[in-house]
C-alpha atoms as a PDB file:
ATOM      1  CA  UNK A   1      31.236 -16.774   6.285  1.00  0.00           C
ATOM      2  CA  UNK A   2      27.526 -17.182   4.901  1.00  0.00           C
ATOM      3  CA  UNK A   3      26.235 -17.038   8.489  1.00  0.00           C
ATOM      4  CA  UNK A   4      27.923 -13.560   8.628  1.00  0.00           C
ATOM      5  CA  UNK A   5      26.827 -12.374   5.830  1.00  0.00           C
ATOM      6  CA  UNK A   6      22.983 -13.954   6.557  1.00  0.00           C
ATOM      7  CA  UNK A   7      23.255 -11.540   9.829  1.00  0.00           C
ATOM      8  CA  UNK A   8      24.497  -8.903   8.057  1.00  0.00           C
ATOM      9  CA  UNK A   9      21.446  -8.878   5.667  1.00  0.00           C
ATOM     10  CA  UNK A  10      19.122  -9.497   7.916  1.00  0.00           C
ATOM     11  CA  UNK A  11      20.313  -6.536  10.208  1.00  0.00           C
ATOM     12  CA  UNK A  12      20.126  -4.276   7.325  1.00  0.00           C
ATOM     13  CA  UNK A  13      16.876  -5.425   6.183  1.00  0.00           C
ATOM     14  CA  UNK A  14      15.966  -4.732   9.908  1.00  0.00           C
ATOM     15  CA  UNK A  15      17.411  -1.335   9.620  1.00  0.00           C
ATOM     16  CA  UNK A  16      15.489  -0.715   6.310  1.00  0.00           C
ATOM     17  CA  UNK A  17      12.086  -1.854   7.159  1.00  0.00           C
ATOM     18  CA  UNK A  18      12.579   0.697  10.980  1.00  0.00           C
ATOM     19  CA  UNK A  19       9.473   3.275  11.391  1.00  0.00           C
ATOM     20  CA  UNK A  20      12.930   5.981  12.072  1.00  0.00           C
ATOM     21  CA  UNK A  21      14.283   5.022   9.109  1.00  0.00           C
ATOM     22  CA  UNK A  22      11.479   4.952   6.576  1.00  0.00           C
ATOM     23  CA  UNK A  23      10.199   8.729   8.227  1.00  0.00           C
ATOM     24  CA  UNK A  24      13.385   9.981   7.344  1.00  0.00           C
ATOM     25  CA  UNK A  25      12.935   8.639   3.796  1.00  0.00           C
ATOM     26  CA  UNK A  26       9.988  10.282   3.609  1.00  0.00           C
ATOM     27  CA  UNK A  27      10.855  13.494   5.330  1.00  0.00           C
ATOM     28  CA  UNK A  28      14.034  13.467   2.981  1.00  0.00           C
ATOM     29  CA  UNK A  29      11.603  12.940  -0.164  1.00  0.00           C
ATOM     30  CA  UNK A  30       9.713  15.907   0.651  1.00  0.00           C
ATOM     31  CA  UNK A  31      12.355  18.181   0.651  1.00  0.00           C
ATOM     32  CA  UNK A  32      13.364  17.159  -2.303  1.00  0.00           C
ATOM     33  CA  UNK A  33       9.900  18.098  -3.481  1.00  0.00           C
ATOM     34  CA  UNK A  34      10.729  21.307  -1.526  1.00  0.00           C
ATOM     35  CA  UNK A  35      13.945  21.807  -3.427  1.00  0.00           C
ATOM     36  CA  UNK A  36      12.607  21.768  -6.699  1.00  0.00           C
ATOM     37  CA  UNK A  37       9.366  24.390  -5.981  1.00  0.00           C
ATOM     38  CA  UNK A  38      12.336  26.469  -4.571  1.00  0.00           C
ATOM     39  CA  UNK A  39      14.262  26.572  -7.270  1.00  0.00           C
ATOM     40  CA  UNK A  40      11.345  27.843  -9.349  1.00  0.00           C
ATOM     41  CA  UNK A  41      11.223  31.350  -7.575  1.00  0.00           C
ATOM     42  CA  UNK A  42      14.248  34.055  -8.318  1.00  0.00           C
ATOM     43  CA  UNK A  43      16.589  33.739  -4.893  1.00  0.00           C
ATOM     44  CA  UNK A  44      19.807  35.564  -4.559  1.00  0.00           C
ATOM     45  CA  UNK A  45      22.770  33.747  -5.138  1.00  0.00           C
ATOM     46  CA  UNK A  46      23.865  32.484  -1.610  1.00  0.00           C
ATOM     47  CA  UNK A  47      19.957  31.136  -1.284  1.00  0.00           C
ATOM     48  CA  UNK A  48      20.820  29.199  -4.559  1.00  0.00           C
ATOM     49  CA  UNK A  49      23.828  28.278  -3.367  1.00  0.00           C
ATOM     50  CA  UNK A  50      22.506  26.837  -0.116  1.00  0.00           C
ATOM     51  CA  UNK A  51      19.790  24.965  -2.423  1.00  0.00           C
ATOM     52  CA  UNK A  52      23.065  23.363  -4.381  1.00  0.00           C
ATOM     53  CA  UNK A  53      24.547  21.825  -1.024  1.00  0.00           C
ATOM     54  CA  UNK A  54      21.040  19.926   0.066  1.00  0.00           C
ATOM     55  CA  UNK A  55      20.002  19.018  -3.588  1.00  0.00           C
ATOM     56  CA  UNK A  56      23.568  17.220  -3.151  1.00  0.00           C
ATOM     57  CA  UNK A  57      23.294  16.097   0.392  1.00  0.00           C
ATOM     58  CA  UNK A  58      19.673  14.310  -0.327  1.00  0.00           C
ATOM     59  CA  UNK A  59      21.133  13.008  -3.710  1.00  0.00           C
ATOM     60  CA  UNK A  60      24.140  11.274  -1.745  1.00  0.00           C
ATOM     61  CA  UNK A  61      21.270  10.236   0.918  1.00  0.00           C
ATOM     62  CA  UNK A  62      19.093   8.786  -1.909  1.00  0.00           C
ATOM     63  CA  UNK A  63      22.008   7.078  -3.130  1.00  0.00           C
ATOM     64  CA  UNK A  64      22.917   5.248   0.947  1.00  0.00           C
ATOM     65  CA  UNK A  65      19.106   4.496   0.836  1.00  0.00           C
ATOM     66  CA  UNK A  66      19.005   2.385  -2.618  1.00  0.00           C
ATOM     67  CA  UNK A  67      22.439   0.460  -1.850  1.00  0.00           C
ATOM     68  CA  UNK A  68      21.252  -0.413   1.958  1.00  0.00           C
ATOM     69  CA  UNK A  69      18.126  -1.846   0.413  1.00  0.00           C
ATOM     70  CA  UNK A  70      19.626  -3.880  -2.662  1.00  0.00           C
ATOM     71  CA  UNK A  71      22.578  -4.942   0.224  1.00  0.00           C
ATOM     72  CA  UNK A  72      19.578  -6.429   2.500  1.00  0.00           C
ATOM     73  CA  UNK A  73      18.256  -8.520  -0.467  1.00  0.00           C
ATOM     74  CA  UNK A  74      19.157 -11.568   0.194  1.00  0.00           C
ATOM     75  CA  UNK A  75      19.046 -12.639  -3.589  1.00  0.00           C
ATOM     76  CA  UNK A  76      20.006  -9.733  -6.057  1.00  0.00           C
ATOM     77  CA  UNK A  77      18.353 -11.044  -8.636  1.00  0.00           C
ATOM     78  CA  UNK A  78      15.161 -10.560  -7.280  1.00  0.00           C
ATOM     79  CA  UNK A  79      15.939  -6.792  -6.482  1.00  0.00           C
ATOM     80  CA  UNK A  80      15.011  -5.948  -9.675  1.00  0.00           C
ATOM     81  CA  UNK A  81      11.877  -8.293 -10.052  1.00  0.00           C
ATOM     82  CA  UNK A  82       9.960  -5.519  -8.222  1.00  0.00           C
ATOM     83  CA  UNK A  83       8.758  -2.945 -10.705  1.00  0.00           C
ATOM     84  CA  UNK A  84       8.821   0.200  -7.565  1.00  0.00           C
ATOM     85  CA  UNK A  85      12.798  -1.094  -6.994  1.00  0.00           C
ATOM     86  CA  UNK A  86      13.398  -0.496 -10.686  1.00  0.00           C
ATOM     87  CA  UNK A  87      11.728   2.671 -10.838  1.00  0.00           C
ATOM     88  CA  UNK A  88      13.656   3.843  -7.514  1.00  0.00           C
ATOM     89  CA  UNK A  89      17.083   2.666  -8.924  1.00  0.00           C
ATOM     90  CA  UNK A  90      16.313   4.753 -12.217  1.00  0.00           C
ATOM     91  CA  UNK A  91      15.567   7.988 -10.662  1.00  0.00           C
ATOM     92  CA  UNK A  92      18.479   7.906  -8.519  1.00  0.00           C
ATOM     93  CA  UNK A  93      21.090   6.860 -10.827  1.00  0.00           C
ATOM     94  CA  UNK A  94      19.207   9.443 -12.970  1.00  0.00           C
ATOM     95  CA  UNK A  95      19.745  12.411 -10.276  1.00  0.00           C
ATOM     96  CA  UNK A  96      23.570  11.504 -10.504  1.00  0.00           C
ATOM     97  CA  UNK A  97      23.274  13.286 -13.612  1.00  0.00           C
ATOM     98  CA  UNK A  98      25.012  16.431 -13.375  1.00  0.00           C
ATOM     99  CA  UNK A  99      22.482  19.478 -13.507  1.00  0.00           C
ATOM    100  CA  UNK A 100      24.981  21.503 -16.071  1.00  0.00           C
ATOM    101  CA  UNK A 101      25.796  21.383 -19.610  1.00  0.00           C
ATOM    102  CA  UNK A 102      23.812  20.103 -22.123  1.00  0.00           C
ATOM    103  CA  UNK A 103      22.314  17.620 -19.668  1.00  0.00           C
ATOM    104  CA  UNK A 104      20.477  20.103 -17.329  1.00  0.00           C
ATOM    105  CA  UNK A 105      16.535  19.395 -19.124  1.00  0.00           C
ATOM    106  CA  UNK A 106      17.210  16.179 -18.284  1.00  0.00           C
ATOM    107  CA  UNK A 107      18.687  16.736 -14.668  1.00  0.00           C
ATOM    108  CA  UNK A 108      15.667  18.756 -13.998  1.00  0.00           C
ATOM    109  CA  UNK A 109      13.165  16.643 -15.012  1.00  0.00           C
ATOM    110  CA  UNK A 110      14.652  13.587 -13.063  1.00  0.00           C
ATOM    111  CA  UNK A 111      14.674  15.699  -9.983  1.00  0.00           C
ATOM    112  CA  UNK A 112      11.448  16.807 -10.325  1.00  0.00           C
ATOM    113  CA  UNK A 113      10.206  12.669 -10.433  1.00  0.00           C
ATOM    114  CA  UNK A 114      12.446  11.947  -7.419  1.00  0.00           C
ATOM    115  CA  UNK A 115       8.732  13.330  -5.751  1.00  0.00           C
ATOM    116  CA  UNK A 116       7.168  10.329  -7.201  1.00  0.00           C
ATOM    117  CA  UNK A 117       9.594   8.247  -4.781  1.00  0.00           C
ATOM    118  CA  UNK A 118       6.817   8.979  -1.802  1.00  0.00           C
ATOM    119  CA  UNK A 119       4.405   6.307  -3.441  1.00  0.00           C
ATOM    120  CA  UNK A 120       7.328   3.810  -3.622  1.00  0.00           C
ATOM    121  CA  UNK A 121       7.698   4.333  -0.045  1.00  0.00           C
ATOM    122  CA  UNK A 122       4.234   4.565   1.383  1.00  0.00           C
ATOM    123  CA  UNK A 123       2.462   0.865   1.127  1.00  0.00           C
ATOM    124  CA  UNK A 124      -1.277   2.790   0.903  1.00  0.00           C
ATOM    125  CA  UNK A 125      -0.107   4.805  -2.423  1.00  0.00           C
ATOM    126  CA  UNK A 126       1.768   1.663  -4.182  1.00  0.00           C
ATOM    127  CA  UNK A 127      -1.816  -0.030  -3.523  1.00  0.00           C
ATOM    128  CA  UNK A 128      -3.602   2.997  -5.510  1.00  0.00           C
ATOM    129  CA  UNK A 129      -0.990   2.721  -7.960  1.00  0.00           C
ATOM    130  CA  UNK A 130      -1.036  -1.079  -8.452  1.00  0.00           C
ATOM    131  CA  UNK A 131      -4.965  -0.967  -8.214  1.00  0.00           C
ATOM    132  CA  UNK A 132      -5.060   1.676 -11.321  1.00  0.00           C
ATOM    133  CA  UNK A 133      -2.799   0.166 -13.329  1.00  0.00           C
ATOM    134  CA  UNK A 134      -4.708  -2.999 -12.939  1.00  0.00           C
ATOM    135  CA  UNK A 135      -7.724  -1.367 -13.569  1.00  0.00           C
ATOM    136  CA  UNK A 136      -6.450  -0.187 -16.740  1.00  0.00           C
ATOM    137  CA  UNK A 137      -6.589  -2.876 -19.352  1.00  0.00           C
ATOM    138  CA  UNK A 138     -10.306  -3.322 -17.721  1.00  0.00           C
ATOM    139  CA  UNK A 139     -10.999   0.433 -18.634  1.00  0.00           C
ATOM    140  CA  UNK A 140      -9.462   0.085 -21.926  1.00  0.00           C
ATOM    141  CA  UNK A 141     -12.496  -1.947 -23.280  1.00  0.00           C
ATOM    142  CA  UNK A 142     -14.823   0.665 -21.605  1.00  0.00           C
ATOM    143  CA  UNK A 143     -12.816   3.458 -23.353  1.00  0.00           C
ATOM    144  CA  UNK A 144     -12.639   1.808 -27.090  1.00  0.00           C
ATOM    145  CA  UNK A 145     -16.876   2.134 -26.923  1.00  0.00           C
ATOM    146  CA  UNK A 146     -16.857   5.525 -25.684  1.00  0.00           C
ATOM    147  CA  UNK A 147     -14.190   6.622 -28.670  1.00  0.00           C
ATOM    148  CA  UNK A 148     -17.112   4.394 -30.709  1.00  0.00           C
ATOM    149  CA  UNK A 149     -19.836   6.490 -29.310  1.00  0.00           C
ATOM    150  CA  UNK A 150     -18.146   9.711 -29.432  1.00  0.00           C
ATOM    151  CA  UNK A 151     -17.316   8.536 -33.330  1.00  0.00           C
ATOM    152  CA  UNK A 152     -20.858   7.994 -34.568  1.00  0.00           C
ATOM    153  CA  UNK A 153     -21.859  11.416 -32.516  1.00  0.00           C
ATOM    154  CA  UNK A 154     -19.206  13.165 -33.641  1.00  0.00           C
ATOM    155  CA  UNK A 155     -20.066  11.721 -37.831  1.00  0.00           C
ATOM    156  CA  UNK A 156     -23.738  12.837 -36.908  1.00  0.00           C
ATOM    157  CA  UNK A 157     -23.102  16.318 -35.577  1.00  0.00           C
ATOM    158  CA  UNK A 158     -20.865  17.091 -38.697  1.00  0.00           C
ATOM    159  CA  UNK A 159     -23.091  16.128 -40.825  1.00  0.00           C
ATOM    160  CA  UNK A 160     -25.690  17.611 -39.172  1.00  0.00           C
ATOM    161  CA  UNK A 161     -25.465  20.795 -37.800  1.00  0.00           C
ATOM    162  CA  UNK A 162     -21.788  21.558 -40.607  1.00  0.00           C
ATOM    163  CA  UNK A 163     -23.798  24.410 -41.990  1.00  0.00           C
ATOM    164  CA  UNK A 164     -24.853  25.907 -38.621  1.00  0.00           C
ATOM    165  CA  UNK A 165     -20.820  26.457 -37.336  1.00  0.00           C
ATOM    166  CA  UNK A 166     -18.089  25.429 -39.332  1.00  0.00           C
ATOM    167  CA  UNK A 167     -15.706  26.345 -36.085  1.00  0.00           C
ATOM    168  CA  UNK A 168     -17.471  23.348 -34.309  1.00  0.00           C
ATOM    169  CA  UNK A 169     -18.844  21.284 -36.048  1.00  0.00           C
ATOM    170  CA  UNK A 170     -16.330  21.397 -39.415  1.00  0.00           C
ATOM    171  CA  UNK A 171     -15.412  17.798 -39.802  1.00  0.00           C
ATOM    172  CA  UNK A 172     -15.266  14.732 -37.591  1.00  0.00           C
ATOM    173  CA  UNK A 173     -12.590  15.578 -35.736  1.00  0.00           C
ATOM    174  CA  UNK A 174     -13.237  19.146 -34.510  1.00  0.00           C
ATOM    175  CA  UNK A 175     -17.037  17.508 -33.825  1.00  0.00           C
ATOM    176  CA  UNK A 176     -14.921  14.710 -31.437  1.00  0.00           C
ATOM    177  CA  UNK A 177     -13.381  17.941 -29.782  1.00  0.00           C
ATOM    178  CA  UNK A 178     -17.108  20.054 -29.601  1.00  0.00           C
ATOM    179  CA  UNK A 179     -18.587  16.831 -27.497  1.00  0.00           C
ATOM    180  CA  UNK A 180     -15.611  16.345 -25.526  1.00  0.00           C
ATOM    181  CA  UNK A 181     -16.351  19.973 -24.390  1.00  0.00           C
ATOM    182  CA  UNK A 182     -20.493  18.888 -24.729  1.00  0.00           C
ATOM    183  CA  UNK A 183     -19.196  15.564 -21.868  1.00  0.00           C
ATOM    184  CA  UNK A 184     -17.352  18.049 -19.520  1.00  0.00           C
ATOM    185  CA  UNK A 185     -20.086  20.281 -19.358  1.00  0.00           C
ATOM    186  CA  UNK A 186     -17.982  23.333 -20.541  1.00  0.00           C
ATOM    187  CA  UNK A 187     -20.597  25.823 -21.875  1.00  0.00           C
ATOM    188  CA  UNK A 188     -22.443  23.007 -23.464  1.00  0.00           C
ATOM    189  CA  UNK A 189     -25.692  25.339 -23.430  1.00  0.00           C
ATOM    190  CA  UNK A 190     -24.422  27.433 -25.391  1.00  0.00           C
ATOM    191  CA  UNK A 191     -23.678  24.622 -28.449  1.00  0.00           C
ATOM    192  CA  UNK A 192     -26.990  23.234 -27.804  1.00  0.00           C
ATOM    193  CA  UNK A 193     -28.865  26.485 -28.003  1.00  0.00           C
ATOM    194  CA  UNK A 194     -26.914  27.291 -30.952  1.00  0.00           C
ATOM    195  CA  UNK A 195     -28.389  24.657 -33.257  1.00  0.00           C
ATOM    196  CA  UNK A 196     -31.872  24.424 -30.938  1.00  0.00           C
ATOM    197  CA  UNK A 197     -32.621  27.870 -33.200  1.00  0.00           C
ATOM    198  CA  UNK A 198     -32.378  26.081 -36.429  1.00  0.00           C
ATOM    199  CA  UNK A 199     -33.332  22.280 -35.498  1.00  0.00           C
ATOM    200  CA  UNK A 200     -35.239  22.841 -32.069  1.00  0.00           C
ATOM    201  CA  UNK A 201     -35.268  18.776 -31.609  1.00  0.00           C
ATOM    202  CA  UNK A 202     -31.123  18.653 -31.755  1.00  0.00           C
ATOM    203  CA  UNK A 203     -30.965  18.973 -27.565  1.00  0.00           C
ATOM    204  CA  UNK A 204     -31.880  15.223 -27.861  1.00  0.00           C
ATOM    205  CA  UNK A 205     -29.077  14.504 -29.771  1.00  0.00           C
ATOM    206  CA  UNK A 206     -26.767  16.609 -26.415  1.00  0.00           C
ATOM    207  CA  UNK A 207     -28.945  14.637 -24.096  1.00  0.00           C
ATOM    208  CA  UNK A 208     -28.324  11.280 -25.264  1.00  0.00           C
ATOM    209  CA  UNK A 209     -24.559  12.232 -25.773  1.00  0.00           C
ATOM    210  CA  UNK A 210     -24.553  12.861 -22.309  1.00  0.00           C
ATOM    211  CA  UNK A 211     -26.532  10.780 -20.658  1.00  0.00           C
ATOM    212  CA  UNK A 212     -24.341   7.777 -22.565  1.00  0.00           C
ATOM    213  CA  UNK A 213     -21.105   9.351 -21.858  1.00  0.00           C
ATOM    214  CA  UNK A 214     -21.305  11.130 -18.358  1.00  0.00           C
ATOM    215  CA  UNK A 215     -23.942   8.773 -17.083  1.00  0.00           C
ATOM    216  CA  UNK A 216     -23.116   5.614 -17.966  1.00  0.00           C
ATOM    217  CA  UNK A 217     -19.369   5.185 -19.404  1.00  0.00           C
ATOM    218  CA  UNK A 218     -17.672   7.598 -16.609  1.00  0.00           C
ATOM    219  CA  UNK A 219     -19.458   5.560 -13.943  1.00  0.00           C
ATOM    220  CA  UNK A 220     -18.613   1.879 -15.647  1.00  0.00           C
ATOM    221  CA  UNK A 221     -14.918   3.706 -15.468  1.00  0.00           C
ATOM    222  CA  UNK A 222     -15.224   4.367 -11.031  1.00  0.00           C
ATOM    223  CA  UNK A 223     -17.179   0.667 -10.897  1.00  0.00           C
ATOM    224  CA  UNK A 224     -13.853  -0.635 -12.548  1.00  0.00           C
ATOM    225  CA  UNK A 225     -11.483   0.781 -10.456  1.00  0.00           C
ATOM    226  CA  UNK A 226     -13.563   0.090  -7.383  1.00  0.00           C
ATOM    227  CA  UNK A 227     -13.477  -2.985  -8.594  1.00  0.00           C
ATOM    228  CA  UNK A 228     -10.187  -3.375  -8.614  1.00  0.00           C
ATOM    229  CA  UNK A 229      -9.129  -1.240  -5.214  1.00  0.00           C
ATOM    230  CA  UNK A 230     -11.320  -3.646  -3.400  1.00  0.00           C
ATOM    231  CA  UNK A 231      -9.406  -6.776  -4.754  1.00  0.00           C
ATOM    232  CA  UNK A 232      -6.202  -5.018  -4.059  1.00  0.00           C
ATOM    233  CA  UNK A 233      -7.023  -3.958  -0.167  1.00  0.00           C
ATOM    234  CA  UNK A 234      -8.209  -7.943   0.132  1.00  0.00           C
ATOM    235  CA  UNK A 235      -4.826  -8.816  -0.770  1.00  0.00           C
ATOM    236  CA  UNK A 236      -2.878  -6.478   1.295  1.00  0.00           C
ATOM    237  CA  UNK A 237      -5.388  -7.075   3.879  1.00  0.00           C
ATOM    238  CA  UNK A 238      -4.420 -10.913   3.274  1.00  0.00           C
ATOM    239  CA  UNK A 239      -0.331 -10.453   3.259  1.00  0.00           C
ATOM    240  CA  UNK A 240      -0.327  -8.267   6.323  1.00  0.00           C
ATOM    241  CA  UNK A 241      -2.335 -11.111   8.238  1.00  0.00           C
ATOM    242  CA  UNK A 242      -0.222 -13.770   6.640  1.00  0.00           C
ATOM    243  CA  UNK A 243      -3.248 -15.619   5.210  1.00  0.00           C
ATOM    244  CA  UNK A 244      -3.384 -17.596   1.892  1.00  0.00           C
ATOM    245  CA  UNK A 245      -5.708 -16.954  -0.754  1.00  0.00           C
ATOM    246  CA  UNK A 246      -8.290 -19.449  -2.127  1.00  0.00           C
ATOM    247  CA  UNK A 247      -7.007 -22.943  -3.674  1.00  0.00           C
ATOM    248  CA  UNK A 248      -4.035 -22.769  -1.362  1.00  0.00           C
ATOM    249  CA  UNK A 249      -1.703 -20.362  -3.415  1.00  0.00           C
ATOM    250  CA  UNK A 250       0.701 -17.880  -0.753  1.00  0.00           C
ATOM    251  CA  UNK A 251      -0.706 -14.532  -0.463  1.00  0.00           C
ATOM    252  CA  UNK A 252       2.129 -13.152   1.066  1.00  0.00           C
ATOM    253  CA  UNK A 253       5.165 -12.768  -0.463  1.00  0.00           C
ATOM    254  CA  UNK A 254       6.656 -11.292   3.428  1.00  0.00           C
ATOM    255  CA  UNK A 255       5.478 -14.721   4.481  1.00  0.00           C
ATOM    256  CA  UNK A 256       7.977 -16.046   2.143  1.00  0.00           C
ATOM    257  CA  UNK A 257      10.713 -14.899   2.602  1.00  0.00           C
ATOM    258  CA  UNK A 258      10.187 -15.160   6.558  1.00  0.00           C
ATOM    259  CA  UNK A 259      10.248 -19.030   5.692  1.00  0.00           C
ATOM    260  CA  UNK A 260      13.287 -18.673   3.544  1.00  0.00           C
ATOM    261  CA  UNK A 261      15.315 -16.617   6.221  1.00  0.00           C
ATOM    262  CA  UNK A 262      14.159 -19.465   8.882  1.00  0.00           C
ATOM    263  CA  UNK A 263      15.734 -21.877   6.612  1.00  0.00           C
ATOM    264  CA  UNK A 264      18.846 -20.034   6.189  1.00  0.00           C
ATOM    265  CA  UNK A 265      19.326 -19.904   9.979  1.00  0.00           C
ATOM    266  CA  UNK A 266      18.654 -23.447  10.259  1.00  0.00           C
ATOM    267  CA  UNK A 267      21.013 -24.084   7.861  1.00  0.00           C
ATOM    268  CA  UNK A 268      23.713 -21.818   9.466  1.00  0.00           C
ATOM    269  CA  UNK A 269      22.807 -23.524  12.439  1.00  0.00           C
ATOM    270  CA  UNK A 270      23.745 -27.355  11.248  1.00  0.00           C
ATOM    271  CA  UNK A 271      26.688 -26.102   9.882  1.00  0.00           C
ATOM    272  CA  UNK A 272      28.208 -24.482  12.999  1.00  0.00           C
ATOM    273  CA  UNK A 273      27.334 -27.676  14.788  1.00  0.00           C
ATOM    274  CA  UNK A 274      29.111 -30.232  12.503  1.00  0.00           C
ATOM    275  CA  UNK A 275      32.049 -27.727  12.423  1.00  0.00           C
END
């Protein structure tokens, strides 16, 4: 009985991982994404109608897709380890929602991040994910000294140049919001020039600003998440070659379960021949 259920896994799992199978995920993803610009535009009513059926048809599809994959696990448990099977599993059971009554906002919106399924099923956009949200706690240092910088700026420039334009430069807050538009470049000329005509010295204080900001903090901000892509390519780079990272630790979780599904078949094997 486990031997027939080990096949049946593994010929799901088979099925699952197929180039057909995964380009009709895909294909089926983007018309979702289809479906819901669609929807957006005024259509007669049998164009609507016609929109109903398929919004069904690739909810019911979505649905096939998420049980075939959680079937081929070979332990559930670990289904749900995987942060991109959770997220999958939540949008779907969240398009199950019926798009009526009081629940429709939240229908909507659900369908709307059924797009989002396209980096769950593309290996190169779950590696930009994964590499920014690694990258994050890295840029959140980088980003507490830029609020710092844009603080004391900010505490200057109200105290500063208050009298001048009490629009911009009013308290610290609305000055936080002036240099935000100063670090975008958004007309920043025209704030400079502003308080040039009653302190000519003050486009040191913009130049600074910027130079620290644009120059320097945005650019620590791309070296981190370089940083971090490059780690993440070197590990997909190592799983898809099977290869083991430094100090002996697996590198590929694939590899794994390749060795457990050996085992299993050995297993099944001895079985069948003491039987």
């Amino acid at each position: 009985m486990s031997s027939l259920v080990f096949k049946f896994q593994r010929r799901l799992k088979k099925f699952d991982n197929s180039k057909i199978f995964q380009g009709v995920v895909i294909a089926v993803i983007i018309l979702s994404a289809l479906l819901v610009g669609a929807k957006t535009h005024n259509l007669p009513p049998a164009a609507i109608q016609v929109l109903g059926i398929l919004d069904v048809a690739v909810t019911l599809f979505f649905v096939f897709e998420i049980v075939i994959r959680f079937l081929a696990t070979p332990k559930k448990a670990s289904f749900f380890k995987s942060g991109w099977n959770i997220f999958d599993t939540i949008i779907v059971i969240g398009s199950l929602i019926p798009a009526g009554g009081s629940g429709v906002l939240i229908a909507r919106l659900l369908r709307v991040f059924r797009v989002l399924r396209l980096v769950s099923m593309v290996p190169e956009l779950r590696l930009l994910i994964n590499a920014l949200l690694k990258a994050i706690p890295r840029m959140g240092y980088i980003g507490l000294l830029m609020f710092v910088i844009f603080y004391i700026y900010a505490a200057i420039g109200s105290i500063v140049f208050h009298e001048i334009n009490e629009t911009l430069w009013g308290d610290v807050s609305i000055s936080m919001l002036t240099l935000f538009r100063v670090a975008t470049f958004e007309d920043w000329t025209d704030v400079m020039y502003e308080t040039m005509a009653v302190y000519p010295l003050s486009w040191v204080f913009y130049l600074t600003f910027i130079f620290l900001t644009a120059f320097i903090f945005l650019n620590m901000m791309v070296g981190t998440i370089l940083e971090v892509m490059s780690e993440e390519h070197e590990n997909f780079r190592a799983q898809s070659h099977g290869e083991t990272r430094e100090g002996g630790e697996p590198a590929s979780r694939a590899q794994i379960e390749k060795l457990e599904q050996e085992l299993q078949e050995i297993k099944a094997l001895l079985k069948q021949q003491n039987t």
